[in-house]
C-alpha atoms as a PDB file:
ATOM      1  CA  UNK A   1     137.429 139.123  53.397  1.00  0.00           C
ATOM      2  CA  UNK A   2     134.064 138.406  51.093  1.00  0.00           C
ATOM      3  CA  UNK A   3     131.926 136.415  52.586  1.00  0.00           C
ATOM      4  CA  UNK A   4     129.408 134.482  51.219  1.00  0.00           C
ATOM      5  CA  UNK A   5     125.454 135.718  51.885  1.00  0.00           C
ATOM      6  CA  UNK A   6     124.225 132.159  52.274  1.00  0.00           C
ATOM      7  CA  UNK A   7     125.771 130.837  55.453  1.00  0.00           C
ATOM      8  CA  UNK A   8     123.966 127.382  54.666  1.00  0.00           C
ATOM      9  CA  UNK A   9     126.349 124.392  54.700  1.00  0.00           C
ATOM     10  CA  UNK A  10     126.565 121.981  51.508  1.00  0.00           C
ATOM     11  CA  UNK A  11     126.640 118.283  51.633  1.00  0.00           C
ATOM     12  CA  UNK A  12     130.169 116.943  51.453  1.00  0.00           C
ATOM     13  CA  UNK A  13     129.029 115.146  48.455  1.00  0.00           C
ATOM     14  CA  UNK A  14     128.494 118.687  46.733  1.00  0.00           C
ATOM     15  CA  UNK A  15     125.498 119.902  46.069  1.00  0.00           C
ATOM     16  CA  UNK A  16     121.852 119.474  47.067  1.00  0.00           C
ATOM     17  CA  UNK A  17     119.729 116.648  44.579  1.00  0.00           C
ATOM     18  CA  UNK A  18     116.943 118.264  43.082  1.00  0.00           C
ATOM     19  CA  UNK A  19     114.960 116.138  44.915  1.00  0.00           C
ATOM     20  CA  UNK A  20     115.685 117.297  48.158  1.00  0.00           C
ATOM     21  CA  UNK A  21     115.737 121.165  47.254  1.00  0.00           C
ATOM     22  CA  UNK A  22     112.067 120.502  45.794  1.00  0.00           C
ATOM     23  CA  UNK A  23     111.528 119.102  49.279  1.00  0.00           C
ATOM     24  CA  UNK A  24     113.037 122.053  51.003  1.00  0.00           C
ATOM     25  CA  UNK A  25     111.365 124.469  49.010  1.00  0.00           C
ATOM     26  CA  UNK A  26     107.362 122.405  49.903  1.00  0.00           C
ATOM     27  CA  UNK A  27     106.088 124.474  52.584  1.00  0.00           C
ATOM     28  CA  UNK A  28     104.281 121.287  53.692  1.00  0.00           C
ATOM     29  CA  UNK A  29     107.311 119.224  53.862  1.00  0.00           C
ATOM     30  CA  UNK A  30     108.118 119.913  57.484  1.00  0.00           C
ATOM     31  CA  UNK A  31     105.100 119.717  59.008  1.00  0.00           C
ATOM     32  CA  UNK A  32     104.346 116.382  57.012  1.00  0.00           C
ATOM     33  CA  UNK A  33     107.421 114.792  58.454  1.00  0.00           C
ATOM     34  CA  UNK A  34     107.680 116.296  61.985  1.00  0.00           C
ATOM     35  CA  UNK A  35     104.008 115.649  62.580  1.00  0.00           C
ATOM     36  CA  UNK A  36     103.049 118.243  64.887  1.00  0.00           C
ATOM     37  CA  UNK A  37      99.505 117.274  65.620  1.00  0.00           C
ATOM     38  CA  UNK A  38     101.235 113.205  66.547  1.00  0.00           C
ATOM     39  CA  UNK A  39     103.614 114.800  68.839  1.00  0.00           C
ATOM     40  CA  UNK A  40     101.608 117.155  70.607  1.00  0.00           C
ATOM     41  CA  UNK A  41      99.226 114.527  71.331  1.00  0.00           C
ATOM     42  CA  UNK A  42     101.634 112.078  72.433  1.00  0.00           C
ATOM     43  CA  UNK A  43     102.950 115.473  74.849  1.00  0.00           C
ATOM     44  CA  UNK A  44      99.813 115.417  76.214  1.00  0.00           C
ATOM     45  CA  UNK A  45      99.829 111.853  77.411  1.00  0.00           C
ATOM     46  CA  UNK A  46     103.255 112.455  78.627  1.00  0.00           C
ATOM     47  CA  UNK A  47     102.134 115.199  80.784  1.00  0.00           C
ATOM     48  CA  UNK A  48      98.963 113.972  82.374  1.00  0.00           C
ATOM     49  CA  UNK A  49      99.228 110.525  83.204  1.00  0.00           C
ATOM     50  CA  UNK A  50      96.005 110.226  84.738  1.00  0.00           C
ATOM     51  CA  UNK A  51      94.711 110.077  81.274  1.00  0.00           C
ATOM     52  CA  UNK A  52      95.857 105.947  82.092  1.00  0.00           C
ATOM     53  CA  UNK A  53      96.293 105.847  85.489  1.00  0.00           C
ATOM     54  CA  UNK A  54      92.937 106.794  86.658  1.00  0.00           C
ATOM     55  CA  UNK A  55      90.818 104.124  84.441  1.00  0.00           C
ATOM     56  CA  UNK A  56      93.861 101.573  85.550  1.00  0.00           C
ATOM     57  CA  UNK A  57      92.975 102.687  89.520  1.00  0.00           C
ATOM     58  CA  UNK A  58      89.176 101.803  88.987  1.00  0.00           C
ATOM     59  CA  UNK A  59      89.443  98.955  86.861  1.00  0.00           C
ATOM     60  CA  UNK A  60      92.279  96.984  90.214  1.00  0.00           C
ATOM     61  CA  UNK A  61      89.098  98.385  92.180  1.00  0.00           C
ATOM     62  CA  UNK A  62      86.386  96.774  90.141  1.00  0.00           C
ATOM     63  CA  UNK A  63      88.443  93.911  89.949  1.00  0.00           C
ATOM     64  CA  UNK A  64      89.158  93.439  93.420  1.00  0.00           C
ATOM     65  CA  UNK A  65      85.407  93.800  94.311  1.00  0.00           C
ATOM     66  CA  UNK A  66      84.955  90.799  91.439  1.00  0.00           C
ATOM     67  CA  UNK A  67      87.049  88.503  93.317  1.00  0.00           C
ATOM     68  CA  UNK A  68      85.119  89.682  96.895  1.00  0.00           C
ATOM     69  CA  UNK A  69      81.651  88.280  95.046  1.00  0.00           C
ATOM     70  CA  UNK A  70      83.011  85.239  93.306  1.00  0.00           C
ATOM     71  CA  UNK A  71      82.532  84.139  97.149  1.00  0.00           C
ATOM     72  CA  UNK A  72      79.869  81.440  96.446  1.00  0.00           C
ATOM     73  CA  UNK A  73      79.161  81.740  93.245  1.00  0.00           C
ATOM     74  CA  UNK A  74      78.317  77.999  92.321  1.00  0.00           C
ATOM     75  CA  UNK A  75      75.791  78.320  94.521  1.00  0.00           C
ATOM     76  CA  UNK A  76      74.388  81.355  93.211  1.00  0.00           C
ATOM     77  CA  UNK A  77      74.964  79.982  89.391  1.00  0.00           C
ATOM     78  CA  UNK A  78      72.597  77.298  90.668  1.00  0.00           C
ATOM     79  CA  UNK A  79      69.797  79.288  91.115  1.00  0.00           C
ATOM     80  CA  UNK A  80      70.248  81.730  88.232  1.00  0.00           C
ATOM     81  CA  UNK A  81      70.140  78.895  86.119  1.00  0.00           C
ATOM     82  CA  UNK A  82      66.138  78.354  87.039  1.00  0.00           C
ATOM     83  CA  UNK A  83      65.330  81.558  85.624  1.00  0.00           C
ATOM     84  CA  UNK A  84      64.393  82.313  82.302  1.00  0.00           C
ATOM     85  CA  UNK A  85      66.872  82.423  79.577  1.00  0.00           C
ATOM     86  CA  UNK A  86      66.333  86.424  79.542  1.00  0.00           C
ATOM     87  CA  UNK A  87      66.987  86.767  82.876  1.00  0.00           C
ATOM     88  CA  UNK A  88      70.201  84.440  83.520  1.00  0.00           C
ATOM     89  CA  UNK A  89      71.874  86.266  80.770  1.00  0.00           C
ATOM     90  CA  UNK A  90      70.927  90.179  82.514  1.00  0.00           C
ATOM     91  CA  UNK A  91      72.347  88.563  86.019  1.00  0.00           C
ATOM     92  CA  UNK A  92      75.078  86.507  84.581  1.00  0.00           C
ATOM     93  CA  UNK A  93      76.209  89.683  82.409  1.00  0.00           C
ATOM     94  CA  UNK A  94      75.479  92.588  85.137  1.00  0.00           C
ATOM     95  CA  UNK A  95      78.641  92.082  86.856  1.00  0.00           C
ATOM     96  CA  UNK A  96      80.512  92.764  83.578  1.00  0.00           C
ATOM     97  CA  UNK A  97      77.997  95.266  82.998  1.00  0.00           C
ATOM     98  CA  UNK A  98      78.601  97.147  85.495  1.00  0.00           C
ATOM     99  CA  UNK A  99      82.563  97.228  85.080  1.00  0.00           C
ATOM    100  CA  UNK A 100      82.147  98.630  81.814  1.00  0.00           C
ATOM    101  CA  UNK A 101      79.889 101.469  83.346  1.00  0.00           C
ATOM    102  CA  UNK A 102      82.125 102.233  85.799  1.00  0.00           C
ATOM    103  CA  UNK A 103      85.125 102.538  83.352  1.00  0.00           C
ATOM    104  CA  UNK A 104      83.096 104.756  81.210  1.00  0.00           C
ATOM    105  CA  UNK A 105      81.780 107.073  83.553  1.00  0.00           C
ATOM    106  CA  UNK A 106      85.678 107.279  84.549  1.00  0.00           C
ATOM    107  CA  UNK A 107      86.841 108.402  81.354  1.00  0.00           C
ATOM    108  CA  UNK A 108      83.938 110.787  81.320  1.00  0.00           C
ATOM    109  CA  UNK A 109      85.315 112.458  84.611  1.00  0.00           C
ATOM    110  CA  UNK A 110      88.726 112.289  83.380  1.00  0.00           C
ATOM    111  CA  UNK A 111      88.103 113.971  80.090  1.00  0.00           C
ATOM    112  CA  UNK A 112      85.925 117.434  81.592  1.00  0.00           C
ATOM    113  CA  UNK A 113      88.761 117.513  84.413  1.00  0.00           C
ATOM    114  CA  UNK A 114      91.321 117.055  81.706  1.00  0.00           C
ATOM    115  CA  UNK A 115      89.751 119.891  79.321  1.00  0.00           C
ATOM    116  CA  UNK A 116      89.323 122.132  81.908  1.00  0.00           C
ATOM    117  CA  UNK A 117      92.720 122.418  82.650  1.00  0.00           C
ATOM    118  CA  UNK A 118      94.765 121.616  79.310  1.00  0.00           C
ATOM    119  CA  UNK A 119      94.534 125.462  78.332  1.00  0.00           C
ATOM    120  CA  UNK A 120      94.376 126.731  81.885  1.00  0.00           C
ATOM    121  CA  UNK A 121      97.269 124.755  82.941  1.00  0.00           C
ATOM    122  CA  UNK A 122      99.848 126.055  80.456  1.00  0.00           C
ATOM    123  CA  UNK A 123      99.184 129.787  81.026  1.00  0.00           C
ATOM    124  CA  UNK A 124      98.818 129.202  85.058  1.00  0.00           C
ATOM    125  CA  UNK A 125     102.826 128.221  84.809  1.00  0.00           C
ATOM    126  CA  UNK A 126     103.563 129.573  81.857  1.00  0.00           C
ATOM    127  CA  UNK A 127     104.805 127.423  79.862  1.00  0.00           C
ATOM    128  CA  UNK A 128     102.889 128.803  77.251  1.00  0.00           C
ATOM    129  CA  UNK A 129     105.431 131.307  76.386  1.00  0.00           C
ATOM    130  CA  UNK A 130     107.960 127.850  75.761  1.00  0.00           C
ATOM    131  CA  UNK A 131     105.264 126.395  73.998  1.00  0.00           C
ATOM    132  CA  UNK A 132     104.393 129.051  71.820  1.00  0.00           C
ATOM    133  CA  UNK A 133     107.471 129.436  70.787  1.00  0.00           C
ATOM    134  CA  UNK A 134     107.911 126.109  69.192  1.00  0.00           C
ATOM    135  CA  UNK A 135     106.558 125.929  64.788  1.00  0.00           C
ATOM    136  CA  UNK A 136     103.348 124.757  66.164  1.00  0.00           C
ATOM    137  CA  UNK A 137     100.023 126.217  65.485  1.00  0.00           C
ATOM    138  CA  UNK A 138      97.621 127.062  68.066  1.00  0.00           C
ATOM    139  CA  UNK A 139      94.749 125.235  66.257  1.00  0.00           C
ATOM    140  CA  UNK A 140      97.361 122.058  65.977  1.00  0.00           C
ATOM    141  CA  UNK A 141      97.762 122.330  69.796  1.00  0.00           C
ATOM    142  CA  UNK A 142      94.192 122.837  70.593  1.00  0.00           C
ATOM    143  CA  UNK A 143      93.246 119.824  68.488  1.00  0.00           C
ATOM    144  CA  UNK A 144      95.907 117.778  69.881  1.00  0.00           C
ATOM    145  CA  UNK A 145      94.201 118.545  73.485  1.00  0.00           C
ATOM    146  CA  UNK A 146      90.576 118.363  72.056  1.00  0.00           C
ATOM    147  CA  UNK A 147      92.006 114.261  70.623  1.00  0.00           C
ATOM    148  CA  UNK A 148      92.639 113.480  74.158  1.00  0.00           C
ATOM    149  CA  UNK A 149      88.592 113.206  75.153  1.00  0.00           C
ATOM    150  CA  UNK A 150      87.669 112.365  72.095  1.00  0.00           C
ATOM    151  CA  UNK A 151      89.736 109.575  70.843  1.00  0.00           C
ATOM    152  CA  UNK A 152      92.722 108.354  73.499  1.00  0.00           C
ATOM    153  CA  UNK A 153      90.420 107.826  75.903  1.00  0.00           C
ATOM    154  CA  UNK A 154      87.847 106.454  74.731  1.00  0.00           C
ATOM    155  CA  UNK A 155      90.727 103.591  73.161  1.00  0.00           C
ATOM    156  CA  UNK A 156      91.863 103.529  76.434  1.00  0.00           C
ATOM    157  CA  UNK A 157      89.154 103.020  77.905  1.00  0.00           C
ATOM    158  CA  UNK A 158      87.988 100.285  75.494  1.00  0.00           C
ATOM    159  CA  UNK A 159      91.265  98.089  75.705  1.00  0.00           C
ATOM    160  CA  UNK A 160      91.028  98.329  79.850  1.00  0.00           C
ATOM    161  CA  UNK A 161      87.063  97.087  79.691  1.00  0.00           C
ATOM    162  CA  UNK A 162      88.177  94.047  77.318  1.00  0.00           C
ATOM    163  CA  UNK A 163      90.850  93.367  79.726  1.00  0.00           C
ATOM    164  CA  UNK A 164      88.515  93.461  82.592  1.00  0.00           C
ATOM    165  CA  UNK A 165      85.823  91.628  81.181  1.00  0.00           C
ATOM    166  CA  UNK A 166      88.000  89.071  79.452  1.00  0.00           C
ATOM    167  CA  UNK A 167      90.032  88.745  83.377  1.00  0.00           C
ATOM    168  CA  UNK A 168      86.694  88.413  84.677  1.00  0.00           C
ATOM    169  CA  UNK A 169      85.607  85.849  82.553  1.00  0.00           C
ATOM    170  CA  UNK A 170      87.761  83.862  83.212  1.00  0.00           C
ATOM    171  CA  UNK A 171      88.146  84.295  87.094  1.00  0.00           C
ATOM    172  CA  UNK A 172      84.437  83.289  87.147  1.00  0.00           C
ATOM    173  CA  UNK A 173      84.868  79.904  84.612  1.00  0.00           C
ATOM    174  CA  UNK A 174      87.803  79.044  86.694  1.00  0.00           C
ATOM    175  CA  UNK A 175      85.755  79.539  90.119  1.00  0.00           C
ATOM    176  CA  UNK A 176      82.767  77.624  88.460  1.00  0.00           C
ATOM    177  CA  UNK A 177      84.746  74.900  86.950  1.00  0.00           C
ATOM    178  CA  UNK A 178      84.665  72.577  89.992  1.00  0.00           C
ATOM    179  CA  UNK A 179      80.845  72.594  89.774  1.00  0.00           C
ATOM    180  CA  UNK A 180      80.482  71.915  86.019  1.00  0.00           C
ATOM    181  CA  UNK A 181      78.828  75.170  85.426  1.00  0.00           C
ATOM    182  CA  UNK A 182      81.892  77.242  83.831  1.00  0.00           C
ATOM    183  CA  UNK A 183      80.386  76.573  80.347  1.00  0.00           C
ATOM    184  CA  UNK A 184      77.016  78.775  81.375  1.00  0.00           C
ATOM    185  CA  UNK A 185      79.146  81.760  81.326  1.00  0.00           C
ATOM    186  CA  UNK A 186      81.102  81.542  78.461  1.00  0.00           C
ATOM    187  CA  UNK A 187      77.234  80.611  76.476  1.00  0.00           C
ATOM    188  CA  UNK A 188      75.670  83.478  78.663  1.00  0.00           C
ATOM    189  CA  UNK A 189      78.263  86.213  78.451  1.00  0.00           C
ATOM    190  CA  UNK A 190      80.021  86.527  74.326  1.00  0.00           C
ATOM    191  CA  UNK A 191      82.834  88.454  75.084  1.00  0.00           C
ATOM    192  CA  UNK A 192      83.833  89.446  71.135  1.00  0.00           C
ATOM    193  CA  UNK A 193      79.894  90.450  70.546  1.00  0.00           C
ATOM    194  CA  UNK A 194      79.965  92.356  73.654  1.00  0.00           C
ATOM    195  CA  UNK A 195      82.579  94.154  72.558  1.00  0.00           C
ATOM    196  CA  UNK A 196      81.179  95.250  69.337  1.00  0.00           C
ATOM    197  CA  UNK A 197      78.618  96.551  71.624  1.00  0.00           C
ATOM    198  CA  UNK A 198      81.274  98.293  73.589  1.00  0.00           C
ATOM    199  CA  UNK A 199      82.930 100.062  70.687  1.00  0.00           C
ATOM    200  CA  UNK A 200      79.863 101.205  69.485  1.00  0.00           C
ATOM    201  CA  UNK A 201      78.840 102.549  72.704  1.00  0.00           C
ATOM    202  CA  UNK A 202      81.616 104.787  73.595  1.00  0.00           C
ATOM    203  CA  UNK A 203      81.372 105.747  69.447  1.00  0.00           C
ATOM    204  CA  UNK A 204      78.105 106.979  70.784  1.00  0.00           C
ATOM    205  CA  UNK A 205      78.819 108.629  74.047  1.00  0.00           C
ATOM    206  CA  UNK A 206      81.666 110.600  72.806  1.00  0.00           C
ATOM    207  CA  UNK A 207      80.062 112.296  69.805  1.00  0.00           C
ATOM    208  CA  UNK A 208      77.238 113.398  72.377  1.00  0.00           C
ATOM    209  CA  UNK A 209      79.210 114.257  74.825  1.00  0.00           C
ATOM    210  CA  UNK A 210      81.708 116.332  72.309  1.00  0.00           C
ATOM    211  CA  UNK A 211      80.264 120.064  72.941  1.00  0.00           C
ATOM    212  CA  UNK A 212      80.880 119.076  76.946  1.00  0.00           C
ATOM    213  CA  UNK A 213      84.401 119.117  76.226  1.00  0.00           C
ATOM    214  CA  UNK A 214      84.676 121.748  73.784  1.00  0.00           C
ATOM    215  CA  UNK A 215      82.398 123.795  76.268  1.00  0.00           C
ATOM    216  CA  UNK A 216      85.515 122.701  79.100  1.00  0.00           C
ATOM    217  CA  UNK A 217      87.823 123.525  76.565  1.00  0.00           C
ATOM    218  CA  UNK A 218      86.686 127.055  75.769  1.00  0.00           C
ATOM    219  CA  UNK A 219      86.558 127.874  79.546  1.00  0.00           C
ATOM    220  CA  UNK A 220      90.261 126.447  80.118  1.00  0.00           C
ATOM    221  CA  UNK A 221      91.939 128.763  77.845  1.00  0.00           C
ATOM    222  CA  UNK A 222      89.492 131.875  79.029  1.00  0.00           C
ATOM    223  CA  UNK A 223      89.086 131.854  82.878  1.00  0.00           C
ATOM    224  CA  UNK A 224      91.813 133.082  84.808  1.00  0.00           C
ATOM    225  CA  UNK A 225      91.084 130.700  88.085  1.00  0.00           C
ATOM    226  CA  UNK A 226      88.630 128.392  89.138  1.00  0.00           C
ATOM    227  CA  UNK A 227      87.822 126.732  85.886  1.00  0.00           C
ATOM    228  CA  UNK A 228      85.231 124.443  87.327  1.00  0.00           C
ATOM    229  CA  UNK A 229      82.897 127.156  88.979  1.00  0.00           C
ATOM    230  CA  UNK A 230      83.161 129.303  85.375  1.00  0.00           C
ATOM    231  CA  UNK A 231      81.574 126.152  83.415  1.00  0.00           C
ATOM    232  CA  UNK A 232      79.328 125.362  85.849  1.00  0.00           C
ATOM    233  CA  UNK A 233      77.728 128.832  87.079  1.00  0.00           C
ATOM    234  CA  UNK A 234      76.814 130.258  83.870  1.00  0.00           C
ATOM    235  CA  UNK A 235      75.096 127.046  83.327  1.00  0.00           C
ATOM    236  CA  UNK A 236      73.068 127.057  86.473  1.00  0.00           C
ATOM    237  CA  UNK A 237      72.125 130.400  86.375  1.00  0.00           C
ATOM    238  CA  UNK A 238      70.762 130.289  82.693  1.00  0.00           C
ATOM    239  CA  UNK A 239      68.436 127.646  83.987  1.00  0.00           C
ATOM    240  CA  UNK A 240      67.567 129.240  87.145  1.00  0.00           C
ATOM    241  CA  UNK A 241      66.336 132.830  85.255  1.00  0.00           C
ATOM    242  CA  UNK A 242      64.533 130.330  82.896  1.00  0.00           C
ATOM    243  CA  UNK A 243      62.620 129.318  85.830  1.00  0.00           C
ATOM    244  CA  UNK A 244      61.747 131.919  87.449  1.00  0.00           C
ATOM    245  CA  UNK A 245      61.083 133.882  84.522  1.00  0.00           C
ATOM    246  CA  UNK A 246      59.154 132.036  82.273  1.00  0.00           C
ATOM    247  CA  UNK A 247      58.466 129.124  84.944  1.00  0.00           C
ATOM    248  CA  UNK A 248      60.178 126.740  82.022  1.00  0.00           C
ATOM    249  CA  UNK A 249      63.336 124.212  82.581  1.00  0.00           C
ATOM    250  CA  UNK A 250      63.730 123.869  78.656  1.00  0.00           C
ATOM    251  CA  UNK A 251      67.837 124.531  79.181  1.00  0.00           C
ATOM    252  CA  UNK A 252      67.880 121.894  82.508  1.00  0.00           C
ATOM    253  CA  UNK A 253      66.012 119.356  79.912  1.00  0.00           C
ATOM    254  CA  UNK A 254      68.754 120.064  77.061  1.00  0.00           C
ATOM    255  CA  UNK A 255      71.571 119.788  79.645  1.00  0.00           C
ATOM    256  CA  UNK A 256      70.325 116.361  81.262  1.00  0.00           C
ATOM    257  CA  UNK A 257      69.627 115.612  77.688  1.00  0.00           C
ATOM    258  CA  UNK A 258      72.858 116.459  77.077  1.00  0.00           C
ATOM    259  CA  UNK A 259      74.486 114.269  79.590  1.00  0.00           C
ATOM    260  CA  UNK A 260      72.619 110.908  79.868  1.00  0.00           C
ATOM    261  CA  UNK A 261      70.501 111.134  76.745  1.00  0.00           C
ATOM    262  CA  UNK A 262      72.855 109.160  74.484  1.00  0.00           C
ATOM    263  CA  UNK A 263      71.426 105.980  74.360  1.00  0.00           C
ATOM    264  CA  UNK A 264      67.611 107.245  73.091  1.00  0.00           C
ATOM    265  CA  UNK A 265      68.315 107.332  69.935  1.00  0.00           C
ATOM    266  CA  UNK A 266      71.595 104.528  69.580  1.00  0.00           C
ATOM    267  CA  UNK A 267      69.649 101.501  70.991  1.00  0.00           C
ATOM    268  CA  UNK A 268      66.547 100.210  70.947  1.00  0.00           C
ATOM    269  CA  UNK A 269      66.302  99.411  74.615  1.00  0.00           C
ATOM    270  CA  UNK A 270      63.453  96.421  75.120  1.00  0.00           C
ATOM    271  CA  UNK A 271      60.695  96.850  77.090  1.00  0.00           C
ATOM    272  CA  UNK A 272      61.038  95.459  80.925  1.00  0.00           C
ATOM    273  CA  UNK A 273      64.660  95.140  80.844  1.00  0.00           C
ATOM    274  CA  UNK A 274      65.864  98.456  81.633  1.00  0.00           C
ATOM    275  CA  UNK A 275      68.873  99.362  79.588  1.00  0.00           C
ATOM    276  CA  UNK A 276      70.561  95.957  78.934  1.00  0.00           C
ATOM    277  CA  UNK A 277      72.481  95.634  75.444  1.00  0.00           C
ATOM    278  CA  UNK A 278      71.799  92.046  74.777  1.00  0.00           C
ATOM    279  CA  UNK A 279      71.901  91.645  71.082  1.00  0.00           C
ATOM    280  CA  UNK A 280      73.362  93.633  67.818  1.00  0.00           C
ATOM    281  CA  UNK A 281      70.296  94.440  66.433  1.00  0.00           C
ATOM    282  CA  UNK A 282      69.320  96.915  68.904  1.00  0.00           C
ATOM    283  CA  UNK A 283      72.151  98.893  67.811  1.00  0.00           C
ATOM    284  CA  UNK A 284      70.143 101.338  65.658  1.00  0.00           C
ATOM    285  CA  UNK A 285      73.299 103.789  64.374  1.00  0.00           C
ATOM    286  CA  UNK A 286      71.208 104.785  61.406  1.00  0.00           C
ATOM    287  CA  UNK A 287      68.513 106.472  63.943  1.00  0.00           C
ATOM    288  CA  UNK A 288      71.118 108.046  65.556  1.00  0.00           C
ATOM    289  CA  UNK A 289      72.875 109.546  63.071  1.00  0.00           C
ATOM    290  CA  UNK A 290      69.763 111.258  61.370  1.00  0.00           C
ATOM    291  CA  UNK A 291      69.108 113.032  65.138  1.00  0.00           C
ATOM    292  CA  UNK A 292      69.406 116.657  64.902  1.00  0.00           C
ATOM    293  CA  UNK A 293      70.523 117.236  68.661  1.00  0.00           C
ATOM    294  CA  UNK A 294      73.907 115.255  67.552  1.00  0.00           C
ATOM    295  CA  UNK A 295      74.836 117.234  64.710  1.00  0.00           C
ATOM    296  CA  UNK A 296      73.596 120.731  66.767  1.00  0.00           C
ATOM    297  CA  UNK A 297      75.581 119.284  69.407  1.00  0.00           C
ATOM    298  CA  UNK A 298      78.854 118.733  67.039  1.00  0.00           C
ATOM    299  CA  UNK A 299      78.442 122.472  65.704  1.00  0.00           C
ATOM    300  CA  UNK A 300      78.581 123.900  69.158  1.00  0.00           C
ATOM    301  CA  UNK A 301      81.372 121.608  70.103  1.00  0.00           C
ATOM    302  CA  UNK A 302      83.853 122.895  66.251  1.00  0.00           C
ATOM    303  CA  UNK A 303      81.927 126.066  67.572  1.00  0.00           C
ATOM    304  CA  UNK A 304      83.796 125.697  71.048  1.00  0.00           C
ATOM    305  CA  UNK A 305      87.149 124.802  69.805  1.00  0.00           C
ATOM    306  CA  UNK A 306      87.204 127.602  67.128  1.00  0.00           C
ATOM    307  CA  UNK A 307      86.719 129.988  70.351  1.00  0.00           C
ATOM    308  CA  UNK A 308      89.256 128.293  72.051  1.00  0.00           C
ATOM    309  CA  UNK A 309      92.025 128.606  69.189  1.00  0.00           C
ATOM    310  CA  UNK A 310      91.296 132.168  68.708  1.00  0.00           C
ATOM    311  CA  UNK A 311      92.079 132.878  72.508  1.00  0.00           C
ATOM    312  CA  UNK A 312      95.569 130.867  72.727  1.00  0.00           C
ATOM    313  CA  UNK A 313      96.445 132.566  69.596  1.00  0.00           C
ATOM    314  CA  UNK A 314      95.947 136.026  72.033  1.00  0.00           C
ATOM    315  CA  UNK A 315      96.009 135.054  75.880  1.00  0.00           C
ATOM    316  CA  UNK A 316      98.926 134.682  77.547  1.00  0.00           C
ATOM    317  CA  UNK A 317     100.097 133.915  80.761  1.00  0.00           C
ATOM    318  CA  UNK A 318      97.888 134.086  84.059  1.00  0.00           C
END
């Protein structure tokens, strides 16, 4: 019996449109309509919930440490309220301040912990081998885990501050409303210019803080164990022969730099009131585009990743 060599079933309508066999024949076709890069980040979420669940944890914490201080707060509002108009707005907005702080410095944690082991994790139990065998690329993968730092949760992060704040807000008017002094928070504290503020801020702090995570990246999908101790050391011990060398701490600047420097160059922070974000026109984004430590700082991070795509296309299993 002849056999025919394509095996490929027909329509029961007949043949294939010319439409769809130009669509079968566009390379790009699949990929377009599976979206790889989508899916693999929305794998990634499914996989480490702590992506959400960690910034959820602190923000019932903050929260619940809110409610502990609205203990007497008319009485406190009283006497904020004889200060100058500077100063009632710092201590009527610290509180919220410092939620948003906390949140950040959450997400920060979360995303080095998460980098370090999104390549390491997958070759300690080797699912790599499934993984690898599915029409994904490694550089669509490695992006996918690269988004998760560098734009989920950040979002997330931004959406649970609003919440926060906004919760807060209102706790506190509610609390205050008794006394008549519910309206100084609401003219103190504006929640929608704050969070301009906000969104810019974490804008900020991610693009400087984006060769932190490639650098975690790089080290997940090289180091065999203890993925922590290999990004660290190598670190600490380039600054240490610094020192004693050529008695210098240039690379412990560039690394604190690195880590809390951020804000030099995106705010204009006013003098005798610390770090406080009061208004939009000390966002300066212009200034902090034009610095050359954030575009260095973005080459080393594509830098990072390129490394890191290159070894999942070649390491396997642990």
């Amino acid at each position: 019996m002849n056999t025919s060599p394509n095996n490929t079933p027909e329509p029961a309508g007949g043949s294939l449109s010319p439409e769809a066999l130009a669509k079968a024949d566009d390379p790009g076709y699949s990929s377009a309509t599976t979206r790889p890069l989508y899916w693999s980040a929305r794998r990634e979420l499914w996989e480490n919930r702590s992506i959400y669940i960690a910034p959820l944890i602190v923000a019932a914490v903050v929260l619940f440490g809110f409610l502990v201080s609205t203990i007497g707060m008319p009485e406190r509002r009283q006497g904020v309220l004889l200060l100058d108009p500077a100063h009632q707005r710092a201590a009527i907005g610290m509180p919220y301040d410092v939620a948003a702080m906390m949140l950040i410095f959450t997400a920060f944690i979360v995303g080095v912990f998460y980098c370090l082991d999104a390549l390491h994790g997958e070759r300690r139990d080797r699912s790599i081998l499934f993984w690898k065998s599915l029409p994904v690329s490694d550089l669509t993968t490695v992006l996918s885990k690269a988004s998760v730092p560098l734009v989920i949760l950040p979002l997330t992060i931004f959406g649970v501050i609003v919440l926060v704040q906004f919760f807060m807000l209102l706790w506190s008017s509610a609390i205050l409303l008794p006394s008549g002094l519910a309206a100084t928070t609401w003219t103190r504290f504006n929640l929608l210019k704050q969070s301009v503020i906000l969104l810019y801020s974490l804008i900020v702090i991610v693009l400087w803080h984006a060769p932190i995570y490639g650098w975690a990246l790089l080290i997940s999908g090289w180091a065999r164990r203890a993925t922590f101790l290999w990004a660290v050391l190598p670190l600490l011990a380039i600054g240490v022969l610094e020192k004693f060398a050529f008695d210098t701490s240039h690379f412990a600047s560039m690394l604190k730099d690195r880590l809390f420097g951020a804000g030099d160059t995106a705010f204009a922070f006013q003098p005798h009131h610390g770090i406080a974000i009061n208004s939009l026109i000390q966002l300066t984004p212009g200034r902090y585009l034009t610095t050359p430590g954030l575009w260095i700082g973005l080459a080393f991070a594509a830098a990072f990743v390129a490394v890191a795509v290159r070894q999942r296309r070649y390491r396997g299993p642990i």
